[in-house]
C-alpha atoms as a PDB file:
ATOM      1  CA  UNK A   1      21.173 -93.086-180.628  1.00  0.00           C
ATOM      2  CA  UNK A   2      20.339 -95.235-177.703  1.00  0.00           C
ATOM      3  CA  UNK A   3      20.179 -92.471-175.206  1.00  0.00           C
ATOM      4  CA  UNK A   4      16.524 -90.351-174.799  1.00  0.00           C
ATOM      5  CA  UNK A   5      18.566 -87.024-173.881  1.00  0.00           C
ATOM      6  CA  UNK A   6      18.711 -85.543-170.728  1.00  0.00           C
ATOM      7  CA  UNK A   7      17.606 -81.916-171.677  1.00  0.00           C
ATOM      8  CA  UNK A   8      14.042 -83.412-173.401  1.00  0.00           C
ATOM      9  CA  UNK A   9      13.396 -85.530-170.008  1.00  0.00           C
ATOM     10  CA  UNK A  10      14.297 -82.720-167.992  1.00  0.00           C
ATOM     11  CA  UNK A  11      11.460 -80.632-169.616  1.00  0.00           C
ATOM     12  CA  UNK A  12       9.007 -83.611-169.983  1.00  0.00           C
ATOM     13  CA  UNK A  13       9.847 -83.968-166.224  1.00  0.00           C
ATOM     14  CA  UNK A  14       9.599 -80.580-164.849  1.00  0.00           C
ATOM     15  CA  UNK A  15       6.119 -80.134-166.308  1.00  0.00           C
ATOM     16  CA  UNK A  16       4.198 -77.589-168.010  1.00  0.00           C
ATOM     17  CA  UNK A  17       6.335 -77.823-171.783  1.00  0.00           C
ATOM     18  CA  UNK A  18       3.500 -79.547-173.477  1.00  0.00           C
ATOM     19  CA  UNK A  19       5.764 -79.223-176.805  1.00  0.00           C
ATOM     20  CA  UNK A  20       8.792 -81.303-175.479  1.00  0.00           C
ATOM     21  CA  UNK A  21       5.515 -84.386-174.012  1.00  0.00           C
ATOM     22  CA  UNK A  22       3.832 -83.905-177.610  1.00  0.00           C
ATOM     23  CA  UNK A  23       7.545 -84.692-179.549  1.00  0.00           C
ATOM     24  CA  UNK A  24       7.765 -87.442-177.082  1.00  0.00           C
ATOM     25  CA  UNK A  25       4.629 -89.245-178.043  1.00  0.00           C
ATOM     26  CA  UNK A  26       4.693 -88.643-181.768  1.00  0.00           C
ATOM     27  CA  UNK A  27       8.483 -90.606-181.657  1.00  0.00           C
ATOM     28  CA  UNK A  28       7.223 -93.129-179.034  1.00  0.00           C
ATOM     29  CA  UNK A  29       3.989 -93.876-179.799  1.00  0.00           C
ATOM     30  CA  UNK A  30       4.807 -96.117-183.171  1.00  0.00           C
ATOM     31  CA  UNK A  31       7.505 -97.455-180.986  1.00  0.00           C
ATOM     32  CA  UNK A  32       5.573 -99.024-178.856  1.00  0.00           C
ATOM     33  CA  UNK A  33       2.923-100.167-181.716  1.00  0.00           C
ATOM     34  CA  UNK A  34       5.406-102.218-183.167  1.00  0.00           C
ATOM     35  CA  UNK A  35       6.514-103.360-180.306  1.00  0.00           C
ATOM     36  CA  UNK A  36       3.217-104.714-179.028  1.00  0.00           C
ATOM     37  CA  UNK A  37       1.862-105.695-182.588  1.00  0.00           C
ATOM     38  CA  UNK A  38       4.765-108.968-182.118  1.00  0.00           C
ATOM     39  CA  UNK A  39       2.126-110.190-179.793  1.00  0.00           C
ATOM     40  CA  UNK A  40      -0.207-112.501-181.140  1.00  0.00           C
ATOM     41  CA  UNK A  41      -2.351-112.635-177.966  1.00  0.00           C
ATOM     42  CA  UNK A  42      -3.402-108.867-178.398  1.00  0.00           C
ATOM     43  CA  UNK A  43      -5.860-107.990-180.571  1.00  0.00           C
ATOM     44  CA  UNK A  44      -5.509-103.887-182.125  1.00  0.00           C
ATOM     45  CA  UNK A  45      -7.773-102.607-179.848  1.00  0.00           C
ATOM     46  CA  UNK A  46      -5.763-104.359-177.211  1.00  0.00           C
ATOM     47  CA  UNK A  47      -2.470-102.512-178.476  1.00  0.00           C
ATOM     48  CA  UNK A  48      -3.997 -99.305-178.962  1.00  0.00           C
ATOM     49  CA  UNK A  49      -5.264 -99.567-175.310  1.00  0.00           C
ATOM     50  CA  UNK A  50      -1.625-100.434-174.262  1.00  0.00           C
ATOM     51  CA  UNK A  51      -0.137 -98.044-175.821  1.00  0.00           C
ATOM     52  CA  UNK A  52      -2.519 -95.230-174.353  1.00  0.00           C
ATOM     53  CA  UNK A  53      -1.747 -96.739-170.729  1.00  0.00           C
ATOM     54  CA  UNK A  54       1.791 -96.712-171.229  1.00  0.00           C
ATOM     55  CA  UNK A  55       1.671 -92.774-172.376  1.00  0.00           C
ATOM     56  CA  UNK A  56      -0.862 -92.274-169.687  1.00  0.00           C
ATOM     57  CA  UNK A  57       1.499 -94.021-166.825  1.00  0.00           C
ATOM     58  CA  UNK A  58       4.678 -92.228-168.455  1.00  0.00           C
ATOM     59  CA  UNK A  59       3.054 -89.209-167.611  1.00  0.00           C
ATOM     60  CA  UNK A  60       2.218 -89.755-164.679  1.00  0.00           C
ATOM     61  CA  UNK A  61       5.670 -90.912-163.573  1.00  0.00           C
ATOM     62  CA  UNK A  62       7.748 -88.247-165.271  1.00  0.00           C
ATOM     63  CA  UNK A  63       8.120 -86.167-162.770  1.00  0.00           C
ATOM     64  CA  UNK A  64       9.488 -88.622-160.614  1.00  0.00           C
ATOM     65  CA  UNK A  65      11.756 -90.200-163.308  1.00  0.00           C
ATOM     66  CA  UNK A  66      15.408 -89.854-162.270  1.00  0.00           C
ATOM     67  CA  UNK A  67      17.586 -89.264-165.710  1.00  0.00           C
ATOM     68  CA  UNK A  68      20.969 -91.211-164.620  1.00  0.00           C
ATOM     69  CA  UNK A  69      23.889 -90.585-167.167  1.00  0.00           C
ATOM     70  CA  UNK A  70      23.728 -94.219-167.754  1.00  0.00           C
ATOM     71  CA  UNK A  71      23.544 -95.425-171.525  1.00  0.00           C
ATOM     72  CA  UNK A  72      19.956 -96.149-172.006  1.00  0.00           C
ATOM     73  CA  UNK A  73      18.015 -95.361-169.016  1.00  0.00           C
ATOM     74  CA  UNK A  74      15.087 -94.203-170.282  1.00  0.00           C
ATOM     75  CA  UNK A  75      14.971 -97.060-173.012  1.00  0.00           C
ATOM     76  CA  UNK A  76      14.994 -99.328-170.180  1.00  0.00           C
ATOM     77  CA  UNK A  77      12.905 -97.689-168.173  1.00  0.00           C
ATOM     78  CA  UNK A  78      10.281 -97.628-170.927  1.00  0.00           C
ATOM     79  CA  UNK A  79      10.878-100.787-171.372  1.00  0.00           C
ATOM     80  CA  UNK A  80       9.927-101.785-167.349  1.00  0.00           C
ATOM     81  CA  UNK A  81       7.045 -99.527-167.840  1.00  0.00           C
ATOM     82  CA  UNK A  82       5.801-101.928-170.650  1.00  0.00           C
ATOM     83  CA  UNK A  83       6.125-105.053-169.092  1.00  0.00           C
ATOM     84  CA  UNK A  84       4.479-103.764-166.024  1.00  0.00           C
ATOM     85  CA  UNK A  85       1.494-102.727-168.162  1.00  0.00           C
ATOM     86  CA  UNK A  86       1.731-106.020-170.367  1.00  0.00           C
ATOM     87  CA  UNK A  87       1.456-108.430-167.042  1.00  0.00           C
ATOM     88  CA  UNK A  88      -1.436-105.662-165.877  1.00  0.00           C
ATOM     89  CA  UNK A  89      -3.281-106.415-169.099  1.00  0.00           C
ATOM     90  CA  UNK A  90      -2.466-110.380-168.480  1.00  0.00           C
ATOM     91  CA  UNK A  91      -3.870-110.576-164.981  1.00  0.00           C
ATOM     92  CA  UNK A  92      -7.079-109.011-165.783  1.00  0.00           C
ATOM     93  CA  UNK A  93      -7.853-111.622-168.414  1.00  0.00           C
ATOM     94  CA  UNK A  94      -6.626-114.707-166.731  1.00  0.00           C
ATOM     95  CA  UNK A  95     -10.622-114.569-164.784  1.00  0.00           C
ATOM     96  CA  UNK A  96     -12.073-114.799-168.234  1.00  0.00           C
ATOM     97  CA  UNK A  97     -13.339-117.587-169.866  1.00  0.00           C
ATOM     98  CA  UNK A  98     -10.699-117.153-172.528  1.00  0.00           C
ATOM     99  CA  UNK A  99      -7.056-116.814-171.163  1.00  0.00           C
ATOM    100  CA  UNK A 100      -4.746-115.027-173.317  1.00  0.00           C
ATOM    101  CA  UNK A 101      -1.352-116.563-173.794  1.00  0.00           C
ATOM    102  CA  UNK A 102      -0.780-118.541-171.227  1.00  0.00           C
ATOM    103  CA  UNK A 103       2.597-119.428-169.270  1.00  0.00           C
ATOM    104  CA  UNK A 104       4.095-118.284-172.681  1.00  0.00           C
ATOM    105  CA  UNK A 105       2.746-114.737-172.686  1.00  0.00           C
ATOM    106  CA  UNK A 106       3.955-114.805-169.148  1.00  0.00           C
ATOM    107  CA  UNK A 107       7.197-116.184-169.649  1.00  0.00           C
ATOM    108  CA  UNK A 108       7.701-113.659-172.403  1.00  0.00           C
ATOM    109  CA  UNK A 109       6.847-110.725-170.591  1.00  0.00           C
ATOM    110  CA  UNK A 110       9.157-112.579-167.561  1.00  0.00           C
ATOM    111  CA  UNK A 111      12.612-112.547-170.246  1.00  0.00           C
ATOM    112  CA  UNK A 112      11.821-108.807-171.244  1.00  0.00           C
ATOM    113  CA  UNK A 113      12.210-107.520-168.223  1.00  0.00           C
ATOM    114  CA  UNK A 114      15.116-109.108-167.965  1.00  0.00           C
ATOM    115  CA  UNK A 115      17.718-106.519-168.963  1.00  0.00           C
ATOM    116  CA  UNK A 116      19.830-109.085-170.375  1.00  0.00           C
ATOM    117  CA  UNK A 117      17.730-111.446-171.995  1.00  0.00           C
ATOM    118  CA  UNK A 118      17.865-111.902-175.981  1.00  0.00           C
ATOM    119  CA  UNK A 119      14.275-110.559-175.879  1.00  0.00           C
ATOM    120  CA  UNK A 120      15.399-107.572-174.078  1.00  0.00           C
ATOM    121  CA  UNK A 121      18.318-106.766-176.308  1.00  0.00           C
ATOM    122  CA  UNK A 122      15.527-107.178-179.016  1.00  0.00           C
ATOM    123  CA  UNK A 123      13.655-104.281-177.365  1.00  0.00           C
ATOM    124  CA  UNK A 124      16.968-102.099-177.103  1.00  0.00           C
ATOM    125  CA  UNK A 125      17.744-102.657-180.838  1.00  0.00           C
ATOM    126  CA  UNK A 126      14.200-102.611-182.118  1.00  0.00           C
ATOM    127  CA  UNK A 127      13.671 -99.321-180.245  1.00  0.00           C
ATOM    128  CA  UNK A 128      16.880 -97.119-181.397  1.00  0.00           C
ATOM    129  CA  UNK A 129      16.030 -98.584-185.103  1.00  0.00           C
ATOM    130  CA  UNK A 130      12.191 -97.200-184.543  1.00  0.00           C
ATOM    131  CA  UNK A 131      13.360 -94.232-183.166  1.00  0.00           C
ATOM    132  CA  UNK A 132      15.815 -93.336-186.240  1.00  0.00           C
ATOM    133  CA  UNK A 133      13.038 -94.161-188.564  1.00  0.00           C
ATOM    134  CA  UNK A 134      10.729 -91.946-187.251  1.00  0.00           C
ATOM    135  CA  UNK A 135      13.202 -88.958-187.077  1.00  0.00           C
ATOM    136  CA  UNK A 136      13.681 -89.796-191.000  1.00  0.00           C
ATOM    137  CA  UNK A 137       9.970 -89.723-191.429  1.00  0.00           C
ATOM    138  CA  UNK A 138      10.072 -86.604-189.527  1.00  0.00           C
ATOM    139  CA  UNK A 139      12.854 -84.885-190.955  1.00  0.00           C
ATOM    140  CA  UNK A 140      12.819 -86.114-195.142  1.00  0.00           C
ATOM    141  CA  UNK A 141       9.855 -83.639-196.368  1.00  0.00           C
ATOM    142  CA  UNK A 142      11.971 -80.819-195.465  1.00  0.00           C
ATOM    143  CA  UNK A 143      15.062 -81.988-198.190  1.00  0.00           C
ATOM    144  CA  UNK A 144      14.389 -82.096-201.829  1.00  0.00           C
ATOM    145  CA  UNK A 145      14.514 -85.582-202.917  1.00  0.00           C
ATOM    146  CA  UNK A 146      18.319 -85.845-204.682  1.00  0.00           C
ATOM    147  CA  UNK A 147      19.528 -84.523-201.094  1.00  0.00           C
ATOM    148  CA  UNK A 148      17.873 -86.757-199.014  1.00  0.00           C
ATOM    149  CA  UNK A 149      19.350 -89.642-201.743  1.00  0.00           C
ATOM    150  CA  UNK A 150      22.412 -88.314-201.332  1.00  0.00           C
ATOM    151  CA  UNK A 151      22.492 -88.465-197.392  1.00  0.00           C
ATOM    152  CA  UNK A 152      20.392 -92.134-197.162  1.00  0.00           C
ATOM    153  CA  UNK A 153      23.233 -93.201-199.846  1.00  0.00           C
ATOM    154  CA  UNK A 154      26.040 -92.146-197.432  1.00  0.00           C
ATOM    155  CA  UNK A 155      24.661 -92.772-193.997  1.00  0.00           C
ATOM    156  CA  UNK A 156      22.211 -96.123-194.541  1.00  0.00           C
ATOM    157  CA  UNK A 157      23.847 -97.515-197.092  1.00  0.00           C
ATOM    158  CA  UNK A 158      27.123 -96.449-196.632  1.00  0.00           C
ATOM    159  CA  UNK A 159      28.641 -95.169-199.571  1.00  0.00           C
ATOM    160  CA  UNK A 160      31.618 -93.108-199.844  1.00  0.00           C
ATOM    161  CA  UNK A 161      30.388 -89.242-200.807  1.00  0.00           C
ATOM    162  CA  UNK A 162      32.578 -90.210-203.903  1.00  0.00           C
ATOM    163  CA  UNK A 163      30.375 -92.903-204.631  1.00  0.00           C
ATOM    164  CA  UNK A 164      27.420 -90.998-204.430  1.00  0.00           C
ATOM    165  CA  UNK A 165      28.387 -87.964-206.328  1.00  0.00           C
ATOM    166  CA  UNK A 166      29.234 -90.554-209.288  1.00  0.00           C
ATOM    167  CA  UNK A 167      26.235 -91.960-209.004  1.00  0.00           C
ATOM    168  CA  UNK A 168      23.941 -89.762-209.020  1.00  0.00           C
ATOM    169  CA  UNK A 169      25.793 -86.785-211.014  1.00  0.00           C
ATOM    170  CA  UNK A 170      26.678 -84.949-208.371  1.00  0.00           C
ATOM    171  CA  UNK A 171      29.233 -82.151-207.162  1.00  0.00           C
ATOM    172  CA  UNK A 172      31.065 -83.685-204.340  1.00  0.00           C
ATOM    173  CA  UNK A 173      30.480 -80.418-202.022  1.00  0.00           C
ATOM    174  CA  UNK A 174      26.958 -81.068-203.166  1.00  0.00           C
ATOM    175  CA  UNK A 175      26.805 -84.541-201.788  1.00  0.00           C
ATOM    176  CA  UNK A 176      29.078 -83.512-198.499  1.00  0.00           C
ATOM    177  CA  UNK A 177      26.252 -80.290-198.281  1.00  0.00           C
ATOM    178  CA  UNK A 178      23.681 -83.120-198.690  1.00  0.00           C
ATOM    179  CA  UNK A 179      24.744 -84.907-195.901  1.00  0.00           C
ATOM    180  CA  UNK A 180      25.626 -82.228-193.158  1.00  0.00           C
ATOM    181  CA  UNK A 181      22.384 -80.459-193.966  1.00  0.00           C
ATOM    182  CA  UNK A 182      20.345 -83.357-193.078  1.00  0.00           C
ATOM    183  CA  UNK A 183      22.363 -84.124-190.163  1.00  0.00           C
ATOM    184  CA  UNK A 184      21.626 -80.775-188.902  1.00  0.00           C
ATOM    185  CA  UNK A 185      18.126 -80.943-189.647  1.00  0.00           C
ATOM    186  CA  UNK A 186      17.695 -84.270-187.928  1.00  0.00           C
ATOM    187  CA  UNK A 187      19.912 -82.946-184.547  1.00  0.00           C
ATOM    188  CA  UNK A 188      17.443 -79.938-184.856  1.00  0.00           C
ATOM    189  CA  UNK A 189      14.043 -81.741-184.885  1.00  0.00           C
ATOM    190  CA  UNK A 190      15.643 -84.289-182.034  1.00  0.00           C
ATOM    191  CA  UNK A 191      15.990 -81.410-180.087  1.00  0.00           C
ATOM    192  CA  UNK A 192      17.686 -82.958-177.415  1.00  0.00           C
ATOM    193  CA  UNK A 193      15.145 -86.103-177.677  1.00  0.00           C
ATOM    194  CA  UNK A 194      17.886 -88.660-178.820  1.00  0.00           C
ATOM    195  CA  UNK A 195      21.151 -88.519-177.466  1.00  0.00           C
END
């Protein structure tokens, strides 16, 4: 789950599979909303602008992007990307009569891109859990509602597929179908975009 996979970067990268850049967005772009949203200092229209100059720099810099087979390189290079923006956005409003933030905002921004900081572990969990959810969000509408319950029972809240076929009156195939279906279904919208 913490791994963007190789395959989607490789076609965001190469250029010209406007599909594989839209998936991107749709999954990042709430990422990085509720990522920014923790900041006090930034006002919506502030986050919506960061967000668009984060997408707008990521596309810009995909082609030179480098996938390494190392656990969470794009995550973290997301993550750089952000910061960059975030002290970009900082400096241009230190010269006006209201500063935003501070040494704070600046020491904050200083700890995230700091790989091993708590705030930047923050960022690695935050992300992967923002990620998931939107691939749920993405993928639940296909599923009648008893089999998505019977895969969130087994998989989020971890319940044996005995459990859940008690529960919720159930054939235990059905509840195993349940869950490999939707497994399938989320590998298939991924496409290759979590690893």
């Amino acid at each position: 789950m913490a791994d963007t996979s190789y395959s989607l970067l490789d076609r965001v990268c190469t250029g010209g599979d406007e599909q594989s850049w839209n998936r991107l967005v749709e999954v990042y772009t709430p990422v990085l909303h509720a990522w920014l949203r923790r900041y006090d200092v930034l006002s919506p229209a502030d986050v919506d602008d960061l967000v668009q100059d984060v997408l707008l720099t990521l596309s810009k810099e995909m082609p030179q992007f480098q996938p390494s087979r190392e656990r969470g390189a794009f995550r973290a290079w997301l993550r750089t990307i952000l910061v960059n923006r975030l002290k970009n956005f900082w400096r241009s409003r230190q010269h006006r009569p209201m500063a935003i933030g501070g040494s704070d905002f600046a020491q904050q921004l200083e700890q995230l891109s700091d790989g091993q900081s708590q705030i930047s572990q923050l960022w690695d969990r935050e992300h992967d859990r923002q990620v998931m959810q939107r691939l749920f969000t993405m993928v639940e509408p296909r599923f009648a509602p008893e089999t998505w319950q019977a895969f969130r029972r087994q998989m989020v809240d971890g319940k044996s597929a005995e459990q859940v076929a008690t529960e919720m009156q159930m054939p235990l195939h059905s509840v195993y179908a349940a869950k490999s279906r939707v497994l399938k279904a989320l590998r298939d919208i991924a496409a290759g975009l979590v690893a």
